[in-house]
C-alpha atoms as a PDB file:
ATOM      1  CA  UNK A   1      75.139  81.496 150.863  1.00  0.00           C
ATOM      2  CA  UNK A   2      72.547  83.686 152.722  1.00  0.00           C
ATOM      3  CA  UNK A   3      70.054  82.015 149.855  1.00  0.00           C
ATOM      4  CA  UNK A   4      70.097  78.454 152.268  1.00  0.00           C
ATOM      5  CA  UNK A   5      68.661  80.666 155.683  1.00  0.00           C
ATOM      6  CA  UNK A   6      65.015  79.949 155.411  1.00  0.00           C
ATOM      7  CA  UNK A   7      62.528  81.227 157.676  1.00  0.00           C
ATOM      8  CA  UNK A   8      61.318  78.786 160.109  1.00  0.00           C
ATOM      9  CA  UNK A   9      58.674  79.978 161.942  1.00  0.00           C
ATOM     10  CA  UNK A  10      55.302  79.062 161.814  1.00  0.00           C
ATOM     11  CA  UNK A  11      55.780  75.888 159.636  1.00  0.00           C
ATOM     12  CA  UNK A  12      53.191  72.652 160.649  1.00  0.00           C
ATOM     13  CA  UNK A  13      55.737  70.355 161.734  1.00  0.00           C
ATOM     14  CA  UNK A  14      57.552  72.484 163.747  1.00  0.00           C
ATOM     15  CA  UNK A  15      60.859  73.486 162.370  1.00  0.00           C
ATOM     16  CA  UNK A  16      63.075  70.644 163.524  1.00  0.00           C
ATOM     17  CA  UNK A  17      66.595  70.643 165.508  1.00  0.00           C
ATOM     18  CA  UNK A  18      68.412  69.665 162.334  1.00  0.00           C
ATOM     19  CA  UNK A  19      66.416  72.472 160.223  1.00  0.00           C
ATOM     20  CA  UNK A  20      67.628  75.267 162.998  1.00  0.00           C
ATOM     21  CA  UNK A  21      71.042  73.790 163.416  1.00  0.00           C
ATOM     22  CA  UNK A  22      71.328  74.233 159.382  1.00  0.00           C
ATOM     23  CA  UNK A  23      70.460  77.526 159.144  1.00  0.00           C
ATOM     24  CA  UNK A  24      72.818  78.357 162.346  1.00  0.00           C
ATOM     25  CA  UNK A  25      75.588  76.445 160.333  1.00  0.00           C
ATOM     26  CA  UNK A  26      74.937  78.744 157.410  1.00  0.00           C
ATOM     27  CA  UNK A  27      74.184  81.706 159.143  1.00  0.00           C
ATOM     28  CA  UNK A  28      78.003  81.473 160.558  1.00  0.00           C
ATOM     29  CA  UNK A  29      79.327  80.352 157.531  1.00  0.00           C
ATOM     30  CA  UNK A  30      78.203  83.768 156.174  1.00  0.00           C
ATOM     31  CA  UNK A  31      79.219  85.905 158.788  1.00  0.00           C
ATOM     32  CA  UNK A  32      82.770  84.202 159.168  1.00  0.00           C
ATOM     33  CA  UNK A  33      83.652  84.110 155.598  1.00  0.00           C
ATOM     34  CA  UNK A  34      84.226  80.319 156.266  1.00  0.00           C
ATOM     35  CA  UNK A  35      82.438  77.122 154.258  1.00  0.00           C
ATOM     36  CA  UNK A  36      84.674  75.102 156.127  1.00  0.00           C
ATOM     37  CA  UNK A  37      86.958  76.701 159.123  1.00  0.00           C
ATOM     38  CA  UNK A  38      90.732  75.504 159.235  1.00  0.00           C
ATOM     39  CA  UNK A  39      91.758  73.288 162.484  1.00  0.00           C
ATOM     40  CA  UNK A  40      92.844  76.074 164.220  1.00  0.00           C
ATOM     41  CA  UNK A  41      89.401  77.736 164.122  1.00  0.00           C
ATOM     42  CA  UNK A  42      87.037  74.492 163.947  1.00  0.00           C
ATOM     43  CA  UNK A  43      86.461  74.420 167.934  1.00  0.00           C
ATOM     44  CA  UNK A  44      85.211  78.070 167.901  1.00  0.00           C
ATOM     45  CA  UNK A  45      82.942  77.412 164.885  1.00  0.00           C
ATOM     46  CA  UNK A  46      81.128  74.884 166.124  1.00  0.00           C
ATOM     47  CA  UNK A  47      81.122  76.612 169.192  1.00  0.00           C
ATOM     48  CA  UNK A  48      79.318  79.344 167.520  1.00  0.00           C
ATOM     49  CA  UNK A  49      76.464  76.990 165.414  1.00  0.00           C
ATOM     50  CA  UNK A  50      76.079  75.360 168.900  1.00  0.00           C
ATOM     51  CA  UNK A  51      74.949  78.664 170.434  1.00  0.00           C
ATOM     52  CA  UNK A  52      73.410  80.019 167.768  1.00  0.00           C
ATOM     53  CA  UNK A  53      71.283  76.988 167.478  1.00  0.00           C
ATOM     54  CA  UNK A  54      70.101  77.212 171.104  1.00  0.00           C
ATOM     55  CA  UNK A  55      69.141  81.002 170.741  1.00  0.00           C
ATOM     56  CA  UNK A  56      67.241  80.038 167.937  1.00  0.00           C
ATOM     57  CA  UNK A  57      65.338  77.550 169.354  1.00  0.00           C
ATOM     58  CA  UNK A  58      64.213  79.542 172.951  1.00  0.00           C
ATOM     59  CA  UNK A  59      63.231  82.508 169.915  1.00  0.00           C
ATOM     60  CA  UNK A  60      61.334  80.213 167.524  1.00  0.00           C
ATOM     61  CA  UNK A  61      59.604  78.588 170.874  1.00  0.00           C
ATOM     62  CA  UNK A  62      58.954  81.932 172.477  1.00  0.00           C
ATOM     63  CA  UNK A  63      57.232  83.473 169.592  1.00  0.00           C
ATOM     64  CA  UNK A  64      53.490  83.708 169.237  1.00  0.00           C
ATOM     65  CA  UNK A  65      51.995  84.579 166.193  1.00  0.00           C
ATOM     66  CA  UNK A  66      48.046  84.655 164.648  1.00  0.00           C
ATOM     67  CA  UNK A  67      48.795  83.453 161.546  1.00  0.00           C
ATOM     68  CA  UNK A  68      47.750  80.073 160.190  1.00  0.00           C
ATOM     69  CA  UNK A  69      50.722  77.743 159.785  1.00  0.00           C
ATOM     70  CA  UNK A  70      52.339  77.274 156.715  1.00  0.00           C
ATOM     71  CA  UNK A  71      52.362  73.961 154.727  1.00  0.00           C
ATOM     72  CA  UNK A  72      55.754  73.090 154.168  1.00  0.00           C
ATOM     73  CA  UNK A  73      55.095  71.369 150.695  1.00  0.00           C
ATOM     74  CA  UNK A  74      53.218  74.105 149.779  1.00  0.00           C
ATOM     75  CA  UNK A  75      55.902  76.464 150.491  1.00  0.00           C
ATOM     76  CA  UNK A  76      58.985  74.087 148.406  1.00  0.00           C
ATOM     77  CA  UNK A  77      56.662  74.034 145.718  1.00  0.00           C
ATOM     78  CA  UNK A  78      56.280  77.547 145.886  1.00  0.00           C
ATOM     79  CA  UNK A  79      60.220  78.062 146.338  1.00  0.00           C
ATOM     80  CA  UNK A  80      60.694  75.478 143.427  1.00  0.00           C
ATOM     81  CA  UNK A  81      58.398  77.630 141.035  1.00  0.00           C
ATOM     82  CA  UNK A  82      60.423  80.698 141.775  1.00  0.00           C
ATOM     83  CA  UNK A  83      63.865  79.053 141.050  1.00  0.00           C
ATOM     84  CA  UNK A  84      62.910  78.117 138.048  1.00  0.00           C
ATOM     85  CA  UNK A  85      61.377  81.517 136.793  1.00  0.00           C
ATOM     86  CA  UNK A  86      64.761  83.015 138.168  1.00  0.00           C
ATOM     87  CA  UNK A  87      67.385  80.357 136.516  1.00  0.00           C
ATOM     88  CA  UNK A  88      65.054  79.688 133.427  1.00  0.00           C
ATOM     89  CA  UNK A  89      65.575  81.190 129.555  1.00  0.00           C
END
């Protein structure tokens, strides 16, 4: 599960809303032991992506860094090559 958190700092776009609500979705998942919480425990699940989510937008927005932005295709293709080294022979 963990495997689905990417970084998302200093990408050109910006990481979007729906790129920091994902990770906060699987970032709880992980931590709760939940893929998908029961009825009982839905409202505080969300609950928890929600805030999660916000957090990690003021931290993405508040940090500065020097480095040049990364290309996003650059970095799939990059992710892509070392998936299939892993999962290959």
């Amino acid at each position: 599960m963990c495997r689905n958190i990417r970084t998302l700092l200093n990408f050109d776009p910006p990481a979007t809303p729906e790129e920091i609500r994902a990770a906060s979705l699987q970032f709880v998942r992980k931590i709760s032991g939940f893929n998908a919480p029961s009825k009982a425990n839905e409202a505080s699940f969300m609950a928890a992506v929600d805030e999660i989510a916000g957090v990690s937008a003021r931290l993405l927005n508040s940090l500065a860094t020097n480095a040049t932005p990364k290309n996003r295709e650059e970095e799939a293709a990059k992710a892509k090559a070392r998936a299939a080294e892993r999962f290959s022979g």
